[in-house]
PDB file of N, CA and C in Angstrom:
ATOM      1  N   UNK A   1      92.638  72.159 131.189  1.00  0.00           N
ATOM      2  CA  UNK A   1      91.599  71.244 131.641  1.00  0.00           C
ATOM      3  C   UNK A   1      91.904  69.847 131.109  1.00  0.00           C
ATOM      4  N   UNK A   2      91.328  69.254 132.007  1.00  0.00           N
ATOM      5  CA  UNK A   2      92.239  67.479 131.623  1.00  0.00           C
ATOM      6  C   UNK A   2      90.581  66.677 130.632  1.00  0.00           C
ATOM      7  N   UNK A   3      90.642  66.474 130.214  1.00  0.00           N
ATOM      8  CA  UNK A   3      90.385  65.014 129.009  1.00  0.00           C
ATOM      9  C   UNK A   3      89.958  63.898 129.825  1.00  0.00           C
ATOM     10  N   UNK A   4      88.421  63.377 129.233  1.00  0.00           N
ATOM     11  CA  UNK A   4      88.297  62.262 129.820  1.00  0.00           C
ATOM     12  C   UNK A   4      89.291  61.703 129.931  1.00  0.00           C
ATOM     13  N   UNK A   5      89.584  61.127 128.635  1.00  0.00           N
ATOM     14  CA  UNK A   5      91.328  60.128 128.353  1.00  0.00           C
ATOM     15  C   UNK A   5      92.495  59.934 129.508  1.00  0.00           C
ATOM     16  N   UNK A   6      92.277  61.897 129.602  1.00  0.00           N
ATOM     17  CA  UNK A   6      93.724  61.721 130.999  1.00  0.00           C
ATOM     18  C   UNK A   6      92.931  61.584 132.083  1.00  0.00           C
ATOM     19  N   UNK A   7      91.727  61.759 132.694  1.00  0.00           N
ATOM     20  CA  UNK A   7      91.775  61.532 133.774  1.00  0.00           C
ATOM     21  C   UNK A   7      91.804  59.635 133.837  1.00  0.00           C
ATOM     22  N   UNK A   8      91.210  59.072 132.741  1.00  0.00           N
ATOM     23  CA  UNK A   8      90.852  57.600 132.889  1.00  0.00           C
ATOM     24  C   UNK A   8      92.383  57.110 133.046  1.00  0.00           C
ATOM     25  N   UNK A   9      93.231  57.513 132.479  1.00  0.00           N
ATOM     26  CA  UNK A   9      94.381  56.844 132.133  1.00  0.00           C
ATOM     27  C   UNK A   9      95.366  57.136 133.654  1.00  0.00           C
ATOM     28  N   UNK A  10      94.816  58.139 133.779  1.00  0.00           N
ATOM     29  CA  UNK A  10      95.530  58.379 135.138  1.00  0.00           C
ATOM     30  C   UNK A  10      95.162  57.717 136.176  1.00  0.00           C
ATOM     31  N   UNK A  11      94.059  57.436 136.286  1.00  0.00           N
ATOM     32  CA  UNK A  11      93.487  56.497 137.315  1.00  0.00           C
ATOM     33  C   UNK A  11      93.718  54.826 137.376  1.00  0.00           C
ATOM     34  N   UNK A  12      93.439  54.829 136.090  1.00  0.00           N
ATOM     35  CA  UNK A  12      94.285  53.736 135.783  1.00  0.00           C
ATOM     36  C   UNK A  12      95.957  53.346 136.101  1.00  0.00           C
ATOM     37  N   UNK A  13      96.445  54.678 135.936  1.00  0.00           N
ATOM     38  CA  UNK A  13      98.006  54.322 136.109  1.00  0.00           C
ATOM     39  C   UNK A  13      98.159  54.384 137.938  1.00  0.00           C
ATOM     40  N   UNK A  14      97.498  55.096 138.120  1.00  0.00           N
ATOM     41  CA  UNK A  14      97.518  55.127 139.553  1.00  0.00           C
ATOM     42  C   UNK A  14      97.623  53.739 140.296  1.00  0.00           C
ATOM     43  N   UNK A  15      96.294  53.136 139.920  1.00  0.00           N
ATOM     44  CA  UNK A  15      95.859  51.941 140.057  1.00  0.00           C
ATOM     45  C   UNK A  15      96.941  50.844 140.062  1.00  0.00           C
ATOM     46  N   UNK A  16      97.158  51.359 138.806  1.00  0.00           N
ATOM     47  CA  UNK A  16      98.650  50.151 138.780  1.00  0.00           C
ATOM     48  C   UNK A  16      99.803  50.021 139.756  1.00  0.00           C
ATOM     49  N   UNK A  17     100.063  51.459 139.661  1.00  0.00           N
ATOM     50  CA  UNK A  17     101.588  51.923 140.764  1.00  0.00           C
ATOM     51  C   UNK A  17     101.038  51.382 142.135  1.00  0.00           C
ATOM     52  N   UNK A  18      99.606  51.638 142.622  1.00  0.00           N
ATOM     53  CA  UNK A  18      99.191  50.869 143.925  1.00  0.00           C
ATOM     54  C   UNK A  18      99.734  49.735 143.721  1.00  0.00           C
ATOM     55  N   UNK A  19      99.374  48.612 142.669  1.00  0.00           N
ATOM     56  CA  UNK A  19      99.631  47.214 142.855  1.00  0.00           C
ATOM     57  C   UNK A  19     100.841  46.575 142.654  1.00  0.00           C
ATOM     58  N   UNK A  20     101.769  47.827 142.157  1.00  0.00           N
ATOM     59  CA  UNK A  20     103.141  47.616 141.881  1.00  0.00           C
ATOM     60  C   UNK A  20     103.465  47.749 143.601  1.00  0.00           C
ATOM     61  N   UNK A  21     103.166  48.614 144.011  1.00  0.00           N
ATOM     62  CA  UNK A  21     103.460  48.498 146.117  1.00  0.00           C
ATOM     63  C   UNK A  21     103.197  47.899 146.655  1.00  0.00           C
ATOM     64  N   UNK A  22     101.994  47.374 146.558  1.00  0.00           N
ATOM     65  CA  UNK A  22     101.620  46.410 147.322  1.00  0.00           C
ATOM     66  C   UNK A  22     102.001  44.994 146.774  1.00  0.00           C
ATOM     67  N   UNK A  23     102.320  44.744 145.628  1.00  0.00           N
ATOM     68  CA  UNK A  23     103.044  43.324 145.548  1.00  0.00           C
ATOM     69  C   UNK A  23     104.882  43.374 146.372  1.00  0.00           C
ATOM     70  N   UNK A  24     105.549  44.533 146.180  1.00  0.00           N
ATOM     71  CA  UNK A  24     106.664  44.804 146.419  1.00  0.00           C
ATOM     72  C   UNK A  24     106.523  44.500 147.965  1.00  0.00           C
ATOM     73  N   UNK A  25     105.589  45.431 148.800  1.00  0.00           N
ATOM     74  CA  UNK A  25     105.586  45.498 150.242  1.00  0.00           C
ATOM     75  C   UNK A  25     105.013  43.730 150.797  1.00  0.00           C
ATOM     76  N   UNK A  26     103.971  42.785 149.594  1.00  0.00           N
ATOM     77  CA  UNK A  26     103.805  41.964 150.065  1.00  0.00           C
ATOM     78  C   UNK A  26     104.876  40.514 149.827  1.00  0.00           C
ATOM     79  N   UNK A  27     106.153  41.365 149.222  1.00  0.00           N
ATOM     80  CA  UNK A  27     107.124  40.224 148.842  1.00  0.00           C
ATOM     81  C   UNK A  27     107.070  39.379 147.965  1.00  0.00           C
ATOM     82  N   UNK A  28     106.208  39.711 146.857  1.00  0.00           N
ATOM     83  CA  UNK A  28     106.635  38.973 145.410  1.00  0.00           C
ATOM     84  C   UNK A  28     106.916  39.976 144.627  1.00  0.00           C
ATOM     85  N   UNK A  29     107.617  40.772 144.742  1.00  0.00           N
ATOM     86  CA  UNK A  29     107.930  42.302 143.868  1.00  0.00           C
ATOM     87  C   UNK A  29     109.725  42.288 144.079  1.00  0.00           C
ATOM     88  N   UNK A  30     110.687  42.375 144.062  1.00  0.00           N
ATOM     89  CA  UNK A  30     112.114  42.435 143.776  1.00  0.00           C
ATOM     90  C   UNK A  30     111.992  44.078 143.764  1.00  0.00           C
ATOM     91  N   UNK A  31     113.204  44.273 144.476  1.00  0.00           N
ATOM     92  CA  UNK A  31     113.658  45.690 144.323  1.00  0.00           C
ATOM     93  C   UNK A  31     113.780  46.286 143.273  1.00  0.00           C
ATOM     94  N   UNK A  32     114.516  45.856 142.565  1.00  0.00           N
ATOM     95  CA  UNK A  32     114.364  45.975 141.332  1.00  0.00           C
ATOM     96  C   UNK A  32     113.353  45.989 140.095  1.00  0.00           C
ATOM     97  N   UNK A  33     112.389  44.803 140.251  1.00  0.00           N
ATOM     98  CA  UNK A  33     110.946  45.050 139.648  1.00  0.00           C
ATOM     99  C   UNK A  33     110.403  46.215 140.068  1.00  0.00           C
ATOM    100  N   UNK A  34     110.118  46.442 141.979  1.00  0.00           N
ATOM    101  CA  UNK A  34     109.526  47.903 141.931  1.00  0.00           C
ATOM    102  C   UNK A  34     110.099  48.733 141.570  1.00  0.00           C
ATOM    103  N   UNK A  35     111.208  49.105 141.103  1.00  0.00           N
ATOM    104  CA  UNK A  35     111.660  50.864 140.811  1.00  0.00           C
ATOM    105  C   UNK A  35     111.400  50.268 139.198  1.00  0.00           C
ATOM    106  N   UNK A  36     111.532  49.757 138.700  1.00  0.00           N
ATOM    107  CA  UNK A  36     111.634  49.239 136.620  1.00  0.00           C
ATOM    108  C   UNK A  36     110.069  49.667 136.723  1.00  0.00           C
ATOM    109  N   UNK A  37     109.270  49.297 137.112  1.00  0.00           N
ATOM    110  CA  UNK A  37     107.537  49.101 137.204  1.00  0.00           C
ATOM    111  C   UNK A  37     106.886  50.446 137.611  1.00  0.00           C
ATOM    112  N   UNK A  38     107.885  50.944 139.177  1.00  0.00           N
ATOM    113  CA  UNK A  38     107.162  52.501 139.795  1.00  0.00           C
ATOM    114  C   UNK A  38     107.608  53.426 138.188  1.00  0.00           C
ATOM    115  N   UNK A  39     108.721  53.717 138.025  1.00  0.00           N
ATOM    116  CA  UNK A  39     109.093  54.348 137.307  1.00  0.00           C
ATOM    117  C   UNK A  39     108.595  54.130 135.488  1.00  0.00           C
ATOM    118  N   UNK A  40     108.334  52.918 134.936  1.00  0.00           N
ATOM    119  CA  UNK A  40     108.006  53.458 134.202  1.00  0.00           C
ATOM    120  C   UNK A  40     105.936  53.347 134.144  1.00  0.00           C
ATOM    121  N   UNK A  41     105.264  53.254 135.173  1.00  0.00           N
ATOM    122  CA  UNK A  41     104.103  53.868 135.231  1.00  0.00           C
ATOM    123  C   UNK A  41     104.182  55.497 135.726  1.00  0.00           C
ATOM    124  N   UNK A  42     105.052  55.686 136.500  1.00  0.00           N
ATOM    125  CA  UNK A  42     105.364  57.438 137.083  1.00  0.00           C
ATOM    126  C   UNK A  42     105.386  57.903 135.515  1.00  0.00           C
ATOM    127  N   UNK A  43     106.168  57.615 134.495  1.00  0.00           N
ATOM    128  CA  UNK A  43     106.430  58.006 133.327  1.00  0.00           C
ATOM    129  C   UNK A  43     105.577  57.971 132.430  1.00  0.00           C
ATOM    130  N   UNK A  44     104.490  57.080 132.738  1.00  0.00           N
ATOM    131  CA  UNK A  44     103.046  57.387 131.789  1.00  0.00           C
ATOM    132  C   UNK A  44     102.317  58.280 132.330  1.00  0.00           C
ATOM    133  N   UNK A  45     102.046  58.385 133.387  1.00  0.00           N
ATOM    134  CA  UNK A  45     101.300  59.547 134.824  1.00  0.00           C
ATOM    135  C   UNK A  45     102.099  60.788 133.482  1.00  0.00           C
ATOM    136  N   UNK A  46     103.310  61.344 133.861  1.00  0.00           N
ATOM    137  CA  UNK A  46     103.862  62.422 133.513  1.00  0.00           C
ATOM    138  C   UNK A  46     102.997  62.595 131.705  1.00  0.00           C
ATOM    139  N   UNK A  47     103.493  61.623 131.023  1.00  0.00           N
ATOM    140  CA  UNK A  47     103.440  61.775 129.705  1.00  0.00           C
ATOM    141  C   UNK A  47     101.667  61.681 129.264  1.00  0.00           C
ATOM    142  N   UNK A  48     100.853  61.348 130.502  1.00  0.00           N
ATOM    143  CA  UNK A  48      99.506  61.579 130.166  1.00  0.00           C
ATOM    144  C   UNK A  48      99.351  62.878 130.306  1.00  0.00           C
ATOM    145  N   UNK A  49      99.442  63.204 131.580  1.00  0.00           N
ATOM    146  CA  UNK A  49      99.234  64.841 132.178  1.00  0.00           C
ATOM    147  C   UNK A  49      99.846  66.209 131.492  1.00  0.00           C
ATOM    148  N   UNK A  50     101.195  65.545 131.059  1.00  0.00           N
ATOM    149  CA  UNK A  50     101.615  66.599 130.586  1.00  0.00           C
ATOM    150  C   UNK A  50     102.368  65.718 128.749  1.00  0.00           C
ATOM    151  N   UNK A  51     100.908  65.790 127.929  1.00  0.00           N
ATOM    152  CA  UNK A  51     101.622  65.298 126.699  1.00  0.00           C
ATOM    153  C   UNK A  51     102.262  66.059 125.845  1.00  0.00           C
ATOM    154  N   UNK A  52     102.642  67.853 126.154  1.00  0.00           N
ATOM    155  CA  UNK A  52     103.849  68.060 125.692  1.00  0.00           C
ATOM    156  C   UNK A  52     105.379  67.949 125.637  1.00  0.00           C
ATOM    157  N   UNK A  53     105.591  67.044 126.484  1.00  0.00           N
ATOM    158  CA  UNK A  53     106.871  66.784 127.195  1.00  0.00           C
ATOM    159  C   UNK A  53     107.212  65.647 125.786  1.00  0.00           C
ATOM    160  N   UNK A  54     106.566  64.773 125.780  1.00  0.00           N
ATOM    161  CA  UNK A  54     106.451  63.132 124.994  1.00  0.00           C
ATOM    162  C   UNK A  54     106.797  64.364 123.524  1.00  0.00           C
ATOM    163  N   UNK A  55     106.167  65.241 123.360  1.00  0.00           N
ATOM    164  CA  UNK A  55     106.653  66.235 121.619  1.00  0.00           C
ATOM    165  C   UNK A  55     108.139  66.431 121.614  1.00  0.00           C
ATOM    166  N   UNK A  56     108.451  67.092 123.207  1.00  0.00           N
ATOM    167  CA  UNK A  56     109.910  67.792 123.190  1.00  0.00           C
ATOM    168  C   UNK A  56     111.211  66.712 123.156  1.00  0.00           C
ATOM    169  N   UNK A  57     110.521  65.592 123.967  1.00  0.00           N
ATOM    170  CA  UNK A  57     111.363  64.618 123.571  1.00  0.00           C
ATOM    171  C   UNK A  57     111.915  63.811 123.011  1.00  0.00           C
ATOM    172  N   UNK A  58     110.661  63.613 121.950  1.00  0.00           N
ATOM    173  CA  UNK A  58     110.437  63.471 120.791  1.00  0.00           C
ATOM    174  C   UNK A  58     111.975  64.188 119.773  1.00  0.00           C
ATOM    175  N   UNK A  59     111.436  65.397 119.637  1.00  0.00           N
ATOM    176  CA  UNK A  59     112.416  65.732 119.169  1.00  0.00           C
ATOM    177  C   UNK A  59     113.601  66.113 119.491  1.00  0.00           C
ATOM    178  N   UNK A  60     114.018  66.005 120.691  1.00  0.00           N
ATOM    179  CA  UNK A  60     115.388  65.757 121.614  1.00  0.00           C
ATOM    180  C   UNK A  60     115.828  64.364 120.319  1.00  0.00           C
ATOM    181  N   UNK A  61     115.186  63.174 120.423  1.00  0.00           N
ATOM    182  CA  UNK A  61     115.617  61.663 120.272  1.00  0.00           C
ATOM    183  C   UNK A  61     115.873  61.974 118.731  1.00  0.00           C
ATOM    184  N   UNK A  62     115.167  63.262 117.978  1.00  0.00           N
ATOM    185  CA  UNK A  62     115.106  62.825 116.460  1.00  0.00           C
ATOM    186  C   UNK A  62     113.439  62.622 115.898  1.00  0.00           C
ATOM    187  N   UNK A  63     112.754  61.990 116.727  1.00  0.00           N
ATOM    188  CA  UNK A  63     111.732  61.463 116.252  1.00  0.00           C
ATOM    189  C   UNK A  63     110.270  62.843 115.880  1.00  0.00           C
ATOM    190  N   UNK A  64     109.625  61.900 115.143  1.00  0.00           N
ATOM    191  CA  UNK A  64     108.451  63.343 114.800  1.00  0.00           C
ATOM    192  C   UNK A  64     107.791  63.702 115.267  1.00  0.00           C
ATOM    193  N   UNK A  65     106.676  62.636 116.201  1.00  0.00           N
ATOM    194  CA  UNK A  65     105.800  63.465 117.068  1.00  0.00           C
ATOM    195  C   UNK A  65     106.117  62.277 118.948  1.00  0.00           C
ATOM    196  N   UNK A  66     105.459  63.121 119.441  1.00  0.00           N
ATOM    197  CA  UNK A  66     105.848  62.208 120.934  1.00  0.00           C
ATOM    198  C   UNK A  66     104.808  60.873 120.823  1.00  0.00           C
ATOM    199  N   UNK A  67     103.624  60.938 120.068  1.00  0.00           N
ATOM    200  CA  UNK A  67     103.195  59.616 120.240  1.00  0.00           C
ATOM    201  C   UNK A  67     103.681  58.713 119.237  1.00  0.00           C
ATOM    202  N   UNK A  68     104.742  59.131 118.435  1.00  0.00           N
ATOM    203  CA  UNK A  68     106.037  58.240 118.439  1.00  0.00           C
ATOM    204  C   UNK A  68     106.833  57.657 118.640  1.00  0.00           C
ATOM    205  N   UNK A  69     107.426  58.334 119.459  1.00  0.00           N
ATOM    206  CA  UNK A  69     108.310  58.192 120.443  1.00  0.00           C
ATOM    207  C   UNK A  69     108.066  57.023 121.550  1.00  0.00           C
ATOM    208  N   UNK A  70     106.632  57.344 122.375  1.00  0.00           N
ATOM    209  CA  UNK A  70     105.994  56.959 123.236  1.00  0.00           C
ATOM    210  C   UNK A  70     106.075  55.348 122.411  1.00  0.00           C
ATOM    211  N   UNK A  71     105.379  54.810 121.287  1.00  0.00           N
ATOM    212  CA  UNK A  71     105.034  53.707 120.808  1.00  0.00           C
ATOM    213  C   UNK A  71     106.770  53.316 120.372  1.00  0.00           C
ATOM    214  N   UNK A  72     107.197  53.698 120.440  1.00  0.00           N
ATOM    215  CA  UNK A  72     108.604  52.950 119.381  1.00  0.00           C
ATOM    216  C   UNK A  72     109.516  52.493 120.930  1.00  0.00           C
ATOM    217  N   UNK A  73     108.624  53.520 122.081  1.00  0.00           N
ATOM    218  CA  UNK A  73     109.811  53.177 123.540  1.00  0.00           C
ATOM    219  C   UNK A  73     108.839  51.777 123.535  1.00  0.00           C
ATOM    220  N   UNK A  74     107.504  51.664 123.821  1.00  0.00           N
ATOM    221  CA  UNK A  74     106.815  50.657 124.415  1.00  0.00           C
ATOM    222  C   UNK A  74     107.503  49.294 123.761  1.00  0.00           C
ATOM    223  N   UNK A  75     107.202  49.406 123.049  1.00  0.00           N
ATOM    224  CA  UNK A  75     107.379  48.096 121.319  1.00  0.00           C
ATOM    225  C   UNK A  75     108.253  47.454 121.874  1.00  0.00           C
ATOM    226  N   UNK A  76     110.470  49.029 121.911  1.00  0.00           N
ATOM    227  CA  UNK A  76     111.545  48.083 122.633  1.00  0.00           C
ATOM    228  C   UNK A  76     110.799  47.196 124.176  1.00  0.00           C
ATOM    229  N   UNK A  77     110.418  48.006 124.838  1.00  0.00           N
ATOM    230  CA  UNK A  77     110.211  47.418 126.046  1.00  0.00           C
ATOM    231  C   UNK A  77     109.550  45.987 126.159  1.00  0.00           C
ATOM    232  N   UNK A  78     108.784  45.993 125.040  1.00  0.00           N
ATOM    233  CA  UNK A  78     107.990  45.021 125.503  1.00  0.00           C
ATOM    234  C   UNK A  78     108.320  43.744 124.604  1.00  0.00           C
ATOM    235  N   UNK A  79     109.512  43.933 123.839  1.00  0.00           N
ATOM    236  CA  UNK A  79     110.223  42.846 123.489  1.00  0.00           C
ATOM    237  C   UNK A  79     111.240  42.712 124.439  1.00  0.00           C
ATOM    238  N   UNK A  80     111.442  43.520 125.413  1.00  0.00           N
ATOM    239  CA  UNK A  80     112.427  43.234 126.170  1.00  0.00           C
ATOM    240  C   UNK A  80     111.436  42.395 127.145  1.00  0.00           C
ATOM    241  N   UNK A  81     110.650  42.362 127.751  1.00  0.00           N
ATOM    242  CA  UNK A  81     109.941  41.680 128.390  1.00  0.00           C
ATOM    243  C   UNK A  81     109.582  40.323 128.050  1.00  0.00           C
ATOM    244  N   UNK A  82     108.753  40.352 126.903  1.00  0.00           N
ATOM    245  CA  UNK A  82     108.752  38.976 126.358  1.00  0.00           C
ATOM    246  C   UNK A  82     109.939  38.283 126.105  1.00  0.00           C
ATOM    247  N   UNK A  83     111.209  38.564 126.123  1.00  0.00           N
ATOM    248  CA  UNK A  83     112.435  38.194 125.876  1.00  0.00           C
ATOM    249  C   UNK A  83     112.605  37.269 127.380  1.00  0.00           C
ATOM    250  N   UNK A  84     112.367  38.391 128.199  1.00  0.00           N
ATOM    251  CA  UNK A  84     112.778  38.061 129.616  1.00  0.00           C
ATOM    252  C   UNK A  84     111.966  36.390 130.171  1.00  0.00           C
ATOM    253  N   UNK A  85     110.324  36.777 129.482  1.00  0.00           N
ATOM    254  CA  UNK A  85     109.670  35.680 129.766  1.00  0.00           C
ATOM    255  C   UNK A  85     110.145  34.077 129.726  1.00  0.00           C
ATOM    256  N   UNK A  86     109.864  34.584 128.003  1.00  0.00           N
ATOM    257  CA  UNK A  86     110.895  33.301 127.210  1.00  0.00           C
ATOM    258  C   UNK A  86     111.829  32.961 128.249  1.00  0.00           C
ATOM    259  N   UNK A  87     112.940  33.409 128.906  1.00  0.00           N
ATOM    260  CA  UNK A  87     113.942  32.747 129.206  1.00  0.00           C
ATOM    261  C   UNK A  87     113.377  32.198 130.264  1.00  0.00           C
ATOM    262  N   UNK A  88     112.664  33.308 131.118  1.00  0.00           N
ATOM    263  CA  UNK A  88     111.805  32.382 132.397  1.00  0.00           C
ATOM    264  C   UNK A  88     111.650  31.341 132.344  1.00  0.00           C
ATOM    265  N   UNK A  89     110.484  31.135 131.557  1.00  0.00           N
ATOM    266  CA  UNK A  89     109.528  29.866 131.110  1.00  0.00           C
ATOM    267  C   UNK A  89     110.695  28.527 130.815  1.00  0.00           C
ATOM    268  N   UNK A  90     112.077  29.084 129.830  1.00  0.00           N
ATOM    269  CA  UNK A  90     112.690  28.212 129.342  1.00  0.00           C
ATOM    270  C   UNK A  90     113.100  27.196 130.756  1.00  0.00           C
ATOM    271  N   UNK A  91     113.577  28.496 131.486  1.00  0.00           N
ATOM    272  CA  UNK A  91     114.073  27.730 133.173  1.00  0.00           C
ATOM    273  C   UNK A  91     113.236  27.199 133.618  1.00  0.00           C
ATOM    274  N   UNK A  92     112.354  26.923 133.655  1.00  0.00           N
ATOM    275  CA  UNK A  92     111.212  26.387 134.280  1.00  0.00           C
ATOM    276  C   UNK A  92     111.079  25.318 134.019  1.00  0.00           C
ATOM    277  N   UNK A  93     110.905  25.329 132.498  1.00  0.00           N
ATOM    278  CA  UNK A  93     110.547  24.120 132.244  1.00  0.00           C
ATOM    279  C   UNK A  93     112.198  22.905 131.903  1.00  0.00           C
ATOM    280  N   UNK A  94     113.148  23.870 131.977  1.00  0.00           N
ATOM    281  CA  UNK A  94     114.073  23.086 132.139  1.00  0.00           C
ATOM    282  C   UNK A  94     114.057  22.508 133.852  1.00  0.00           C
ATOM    283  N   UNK A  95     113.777  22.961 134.551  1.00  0.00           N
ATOM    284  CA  UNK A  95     114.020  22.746 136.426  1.00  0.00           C
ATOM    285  C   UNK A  95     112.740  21.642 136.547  1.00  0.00           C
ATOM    286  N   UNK A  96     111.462  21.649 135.632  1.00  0.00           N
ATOM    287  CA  UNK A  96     110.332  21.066 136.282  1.00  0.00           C
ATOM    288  C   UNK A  96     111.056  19.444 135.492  1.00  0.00           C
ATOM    289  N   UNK A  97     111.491  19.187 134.393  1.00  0.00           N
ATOM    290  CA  UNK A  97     112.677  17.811 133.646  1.00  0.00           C
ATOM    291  C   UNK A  97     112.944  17.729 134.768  1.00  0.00           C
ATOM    292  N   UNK A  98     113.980  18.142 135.224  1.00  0.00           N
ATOM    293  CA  UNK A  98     115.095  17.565 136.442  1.00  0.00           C
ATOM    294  C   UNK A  98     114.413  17.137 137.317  1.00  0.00           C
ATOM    295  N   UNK A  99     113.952  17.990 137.786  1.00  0.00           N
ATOM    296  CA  UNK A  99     112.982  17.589 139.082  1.00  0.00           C
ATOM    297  C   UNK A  99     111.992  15.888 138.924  1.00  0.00           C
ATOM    298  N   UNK A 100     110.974  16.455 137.449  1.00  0.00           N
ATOM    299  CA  UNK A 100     110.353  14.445 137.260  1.00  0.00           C
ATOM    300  C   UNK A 100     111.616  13.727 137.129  1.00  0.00           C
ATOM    301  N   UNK A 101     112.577  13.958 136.496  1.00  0.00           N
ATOM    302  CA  UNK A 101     113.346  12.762 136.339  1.00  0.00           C
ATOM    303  C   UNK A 101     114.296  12.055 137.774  1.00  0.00           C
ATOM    304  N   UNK A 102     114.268  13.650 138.439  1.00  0.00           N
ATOM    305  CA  UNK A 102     114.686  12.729 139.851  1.00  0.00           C
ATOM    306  C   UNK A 102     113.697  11.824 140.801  1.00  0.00           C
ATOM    307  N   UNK A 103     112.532  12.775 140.450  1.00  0.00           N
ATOM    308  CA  UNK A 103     111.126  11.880 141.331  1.00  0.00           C
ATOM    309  C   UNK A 103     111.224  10.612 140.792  1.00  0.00           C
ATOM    310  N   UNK A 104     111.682  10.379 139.493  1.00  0.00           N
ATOM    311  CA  UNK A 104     110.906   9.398 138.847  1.00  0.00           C
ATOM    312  C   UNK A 104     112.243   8.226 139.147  1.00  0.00           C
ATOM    313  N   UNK A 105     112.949   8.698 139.413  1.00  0.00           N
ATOM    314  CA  UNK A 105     114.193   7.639 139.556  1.00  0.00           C
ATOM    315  C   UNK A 105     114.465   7.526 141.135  1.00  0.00           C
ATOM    316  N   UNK A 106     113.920   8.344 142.081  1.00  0.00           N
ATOM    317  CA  UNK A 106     113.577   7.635 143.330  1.00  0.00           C
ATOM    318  C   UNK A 106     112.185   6.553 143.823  1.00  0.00           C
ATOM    319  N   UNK A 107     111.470   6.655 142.583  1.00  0.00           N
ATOM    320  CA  UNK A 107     109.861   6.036 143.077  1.00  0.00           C
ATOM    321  C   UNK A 107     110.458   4.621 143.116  1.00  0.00           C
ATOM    322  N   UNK A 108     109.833   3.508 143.628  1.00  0.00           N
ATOM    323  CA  UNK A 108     110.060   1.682 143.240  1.00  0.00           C
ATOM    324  C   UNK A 108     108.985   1.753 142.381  1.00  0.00           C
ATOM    325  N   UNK A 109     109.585   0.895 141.225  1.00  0.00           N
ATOM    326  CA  UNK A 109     108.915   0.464 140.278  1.00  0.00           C
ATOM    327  C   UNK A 109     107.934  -0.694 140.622  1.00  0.00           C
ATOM    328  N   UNK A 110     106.863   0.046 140.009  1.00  0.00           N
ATOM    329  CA  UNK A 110     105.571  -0.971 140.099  1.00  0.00           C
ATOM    330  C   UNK A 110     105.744  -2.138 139.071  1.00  0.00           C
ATOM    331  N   UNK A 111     104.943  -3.293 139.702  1.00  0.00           N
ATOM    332  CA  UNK A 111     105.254  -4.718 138.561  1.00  0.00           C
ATOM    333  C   UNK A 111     103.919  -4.089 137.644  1.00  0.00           C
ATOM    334  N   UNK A 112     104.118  -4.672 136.659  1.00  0.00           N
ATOM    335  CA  UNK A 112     103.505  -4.596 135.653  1.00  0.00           C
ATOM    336  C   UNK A 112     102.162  -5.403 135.644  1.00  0.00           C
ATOM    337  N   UNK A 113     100.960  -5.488 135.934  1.00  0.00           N
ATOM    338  CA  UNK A 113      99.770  -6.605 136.255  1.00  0.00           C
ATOM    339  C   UNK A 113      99.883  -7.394 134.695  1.00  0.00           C
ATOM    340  N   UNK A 114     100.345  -7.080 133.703  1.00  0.00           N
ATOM    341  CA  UNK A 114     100.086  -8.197 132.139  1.00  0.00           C
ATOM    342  C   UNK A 114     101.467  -8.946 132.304  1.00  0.00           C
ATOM    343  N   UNK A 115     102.508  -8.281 132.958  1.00  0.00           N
ATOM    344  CA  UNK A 115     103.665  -9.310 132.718  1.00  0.00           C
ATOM    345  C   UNK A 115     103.651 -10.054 134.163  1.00  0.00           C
ATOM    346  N   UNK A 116     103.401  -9.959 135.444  1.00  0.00           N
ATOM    347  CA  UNK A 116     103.704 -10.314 136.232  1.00  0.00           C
ATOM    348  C   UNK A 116     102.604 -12.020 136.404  1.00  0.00           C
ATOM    349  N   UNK A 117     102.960 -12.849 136.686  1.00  0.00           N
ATOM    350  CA  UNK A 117     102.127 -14.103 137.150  1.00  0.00           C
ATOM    351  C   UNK A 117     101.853 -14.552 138.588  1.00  0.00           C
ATOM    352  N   UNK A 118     100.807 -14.914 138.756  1.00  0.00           N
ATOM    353  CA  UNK A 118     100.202 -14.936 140.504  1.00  0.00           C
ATOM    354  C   UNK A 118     100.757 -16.410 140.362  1.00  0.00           C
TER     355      UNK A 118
END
């Protein structure tokens, strides 16, 4: 018998994998984002429903219990993510420089109203 916990979490994950499709099918999703995203919410689905698997694998890896395991995978991941951001953001804000400095070197310069004389 399933656990508030799993059914909430499942619904929840559900929820997600919907919006992981529908961003993919509405074209801001990369092929690649959807299978990284389907797959590892499919992989919380599994490891909610069935949290003996997260034990066995657990100790497949070495580790002691699966909600070990589970937290020590998230942690890498989600420095891998914020990693990814960072570099985003870095491009960004390196591309949005280039970009003012070209706007800014095609505009005509306005006279100045304190230096200019009528």
């Amino acid at each position: 018998m399933m656990s508030i916990t799993q059914i909430s979490l499942t619904v929840f994950l559900l929820f997600a994998v919907s919006r992981v499709f529908l961003r993919f099918r509405g074209g801001s999703l990369s092929l690649l984002g959807f299978v990284f995203w389907t797959i590892l919410f499919n992989s919380a689905i599994i490891a909610v429903l069935f949290p003996v698997l997260t034990s066995q694998v657990a100790v497949i890896l070495g580790i002691g219990r699966g909600a070990d395991a589970i937290l020590y995978t998230s942690v890498v991941i989600l420095f891998y993510l914020v990693f990814r951001l960072y570099v985003y953001i870095k491009d960004i804000r390196l591309e949005i420089t280039e970009l003012v400095s070209k706007l800014a070197l095609k505009r005509p310069k306005k006279h100045d109203r304190k230096t200019s004389k009528h």
